[in-house]
C-alpha atoms as a PDB file:
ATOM      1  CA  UNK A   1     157.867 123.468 112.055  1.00  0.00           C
ATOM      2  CA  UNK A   2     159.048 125.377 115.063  1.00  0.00           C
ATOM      3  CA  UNK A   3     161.393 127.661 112.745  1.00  0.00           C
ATOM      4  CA  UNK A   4     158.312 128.254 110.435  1.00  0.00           C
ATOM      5  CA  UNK A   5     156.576 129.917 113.417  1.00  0.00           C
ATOM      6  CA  UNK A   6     159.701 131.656 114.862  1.00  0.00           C
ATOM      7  CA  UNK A   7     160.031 133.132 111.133  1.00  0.00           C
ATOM      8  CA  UNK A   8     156.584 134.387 110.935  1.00  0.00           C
ATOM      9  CA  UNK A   9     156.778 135.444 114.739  1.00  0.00           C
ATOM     10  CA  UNK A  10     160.465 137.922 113.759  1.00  0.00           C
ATOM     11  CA  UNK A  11     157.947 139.234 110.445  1.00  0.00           C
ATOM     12  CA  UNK A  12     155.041 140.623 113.037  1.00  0.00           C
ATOM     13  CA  UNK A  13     157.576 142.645 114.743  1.00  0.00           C
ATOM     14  CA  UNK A  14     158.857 145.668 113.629  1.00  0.00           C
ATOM     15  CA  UNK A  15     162.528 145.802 115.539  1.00  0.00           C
ATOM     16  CA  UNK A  16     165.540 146.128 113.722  1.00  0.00           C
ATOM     17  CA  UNK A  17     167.292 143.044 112.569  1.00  0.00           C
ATOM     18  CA  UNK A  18     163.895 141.352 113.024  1.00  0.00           C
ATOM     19  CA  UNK A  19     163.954 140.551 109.141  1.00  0.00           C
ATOM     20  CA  UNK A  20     166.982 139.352 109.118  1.00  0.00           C
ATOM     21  CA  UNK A  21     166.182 136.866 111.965  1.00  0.00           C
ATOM     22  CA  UNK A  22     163.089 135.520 110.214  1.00  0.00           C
ATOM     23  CA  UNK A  23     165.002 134.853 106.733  1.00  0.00           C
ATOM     24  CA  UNK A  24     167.073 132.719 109.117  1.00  0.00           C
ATOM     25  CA  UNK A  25     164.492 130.759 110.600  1.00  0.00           C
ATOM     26  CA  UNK A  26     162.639 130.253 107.174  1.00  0.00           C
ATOM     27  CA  UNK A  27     165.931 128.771 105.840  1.00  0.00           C
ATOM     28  CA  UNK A  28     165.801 126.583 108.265  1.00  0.00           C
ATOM     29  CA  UNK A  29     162.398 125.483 108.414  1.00  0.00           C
ATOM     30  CA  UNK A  30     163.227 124.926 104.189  1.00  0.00           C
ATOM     31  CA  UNK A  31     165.938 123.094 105.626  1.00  0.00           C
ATOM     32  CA  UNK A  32     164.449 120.654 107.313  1.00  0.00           C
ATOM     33  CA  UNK A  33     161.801 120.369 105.000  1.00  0.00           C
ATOM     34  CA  UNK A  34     163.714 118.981 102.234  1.00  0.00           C
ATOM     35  CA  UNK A  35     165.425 116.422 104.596  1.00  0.00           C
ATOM     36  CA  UNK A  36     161.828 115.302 105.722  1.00  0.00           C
ATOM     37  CA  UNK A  37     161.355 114.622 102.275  1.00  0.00           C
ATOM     38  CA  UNK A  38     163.800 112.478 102.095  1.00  0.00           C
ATOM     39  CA  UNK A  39     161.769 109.682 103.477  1.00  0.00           C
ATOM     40  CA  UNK A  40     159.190 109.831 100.905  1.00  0.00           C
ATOM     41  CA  UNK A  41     160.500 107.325  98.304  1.00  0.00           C
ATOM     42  CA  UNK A  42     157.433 107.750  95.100  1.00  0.00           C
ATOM     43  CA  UNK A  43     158.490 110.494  93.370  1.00  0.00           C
ATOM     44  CA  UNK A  44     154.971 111.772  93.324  1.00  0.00           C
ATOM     45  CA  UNK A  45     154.721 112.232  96.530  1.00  0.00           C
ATOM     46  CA  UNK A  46     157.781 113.927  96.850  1.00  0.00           C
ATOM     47  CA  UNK A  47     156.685 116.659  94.464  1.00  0.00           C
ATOM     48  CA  UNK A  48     153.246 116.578  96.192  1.00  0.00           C
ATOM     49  CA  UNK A  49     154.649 117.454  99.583  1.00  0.00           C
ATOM     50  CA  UNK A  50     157.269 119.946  98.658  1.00  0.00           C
ATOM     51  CA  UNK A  51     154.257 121.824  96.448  1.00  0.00           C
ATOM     52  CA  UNK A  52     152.256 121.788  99.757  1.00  0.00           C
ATOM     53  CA  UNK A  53     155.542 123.769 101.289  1.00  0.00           C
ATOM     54  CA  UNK A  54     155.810 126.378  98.003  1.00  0.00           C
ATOM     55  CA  UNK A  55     154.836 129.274  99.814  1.00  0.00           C
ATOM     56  CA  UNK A  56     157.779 129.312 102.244  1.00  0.00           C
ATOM     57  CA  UNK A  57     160.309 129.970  99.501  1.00  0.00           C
ATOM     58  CA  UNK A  58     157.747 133.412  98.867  1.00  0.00           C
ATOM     59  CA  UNK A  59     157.995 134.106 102.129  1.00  0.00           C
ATOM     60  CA  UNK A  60     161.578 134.381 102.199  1.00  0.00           C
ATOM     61  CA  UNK A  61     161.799 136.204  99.023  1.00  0.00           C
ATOM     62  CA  UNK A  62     159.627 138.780  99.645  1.00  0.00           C
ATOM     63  CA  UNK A  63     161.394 139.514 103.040  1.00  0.00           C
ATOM     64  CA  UNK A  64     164.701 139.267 101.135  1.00  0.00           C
ATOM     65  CA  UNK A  65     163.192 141.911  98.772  1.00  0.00           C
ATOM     66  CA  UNK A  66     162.024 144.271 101.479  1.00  0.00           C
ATOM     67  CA  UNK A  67     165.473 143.997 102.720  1.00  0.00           C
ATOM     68  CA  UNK A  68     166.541 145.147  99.524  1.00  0.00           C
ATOM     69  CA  UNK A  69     168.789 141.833  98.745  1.00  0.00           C
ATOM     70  CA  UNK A  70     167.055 141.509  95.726  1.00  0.00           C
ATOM     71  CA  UNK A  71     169.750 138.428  94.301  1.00  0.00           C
ATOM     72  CA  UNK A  72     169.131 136.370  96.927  1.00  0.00           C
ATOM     73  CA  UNK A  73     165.099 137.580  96.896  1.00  0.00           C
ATOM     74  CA  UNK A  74     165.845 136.076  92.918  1.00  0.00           C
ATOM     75  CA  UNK A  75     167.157 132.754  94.153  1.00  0.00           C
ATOM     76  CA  UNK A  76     164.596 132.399  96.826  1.00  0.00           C
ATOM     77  CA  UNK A  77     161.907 132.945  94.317  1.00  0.00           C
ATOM     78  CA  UNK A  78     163.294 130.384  92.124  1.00  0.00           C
ATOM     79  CA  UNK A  79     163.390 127.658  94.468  1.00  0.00           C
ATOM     80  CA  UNK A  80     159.701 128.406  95.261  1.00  0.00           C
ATOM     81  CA  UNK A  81     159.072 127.771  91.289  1.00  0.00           C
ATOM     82  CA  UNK A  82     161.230 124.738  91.465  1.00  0.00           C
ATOM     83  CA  UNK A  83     158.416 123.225  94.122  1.00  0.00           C
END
């Protein structure tokens, strides 16, 4: 979960390209994520620990939103509902 923190570390600053930086450690930490899942073989559990992760799709959608890139803010947000 090191990229989860790295993401949420880029959102507390304020520099440019900052946002940028942190949608591309929160893609990664979704990333590896859904290959951790992997291992989880009932499909119950599966949904059960993705739902746990939910909130990190948000995340990325509502910094792809602020960064006006509203499509992929869309797709982001979808994912999330997907969990």
């Amino acid at each position: 979960m090191v990229f989860l923190g790295f993401g949420k570390a880029c959102l507390l600053r304020e520099n440019p390209g900052d946002r940028d930086r942190a949608v591309g450690y929160l893609r990664k930490a979704a990333e590896a994520i859904e290959g951790s899942r992997g291992g989880l073989r009932d499909p119950a559990l599966q949904q059960s620990f993705l739902s746990q992760h939910a909130p990190l799709y948000w995340m990325i959608a509502r910094t792809l939103h602020h960064e006006k890139r509203d499509a992929e803010a869309f797709a982001a947000a979808e994912e999330g509902k997907a969990r």
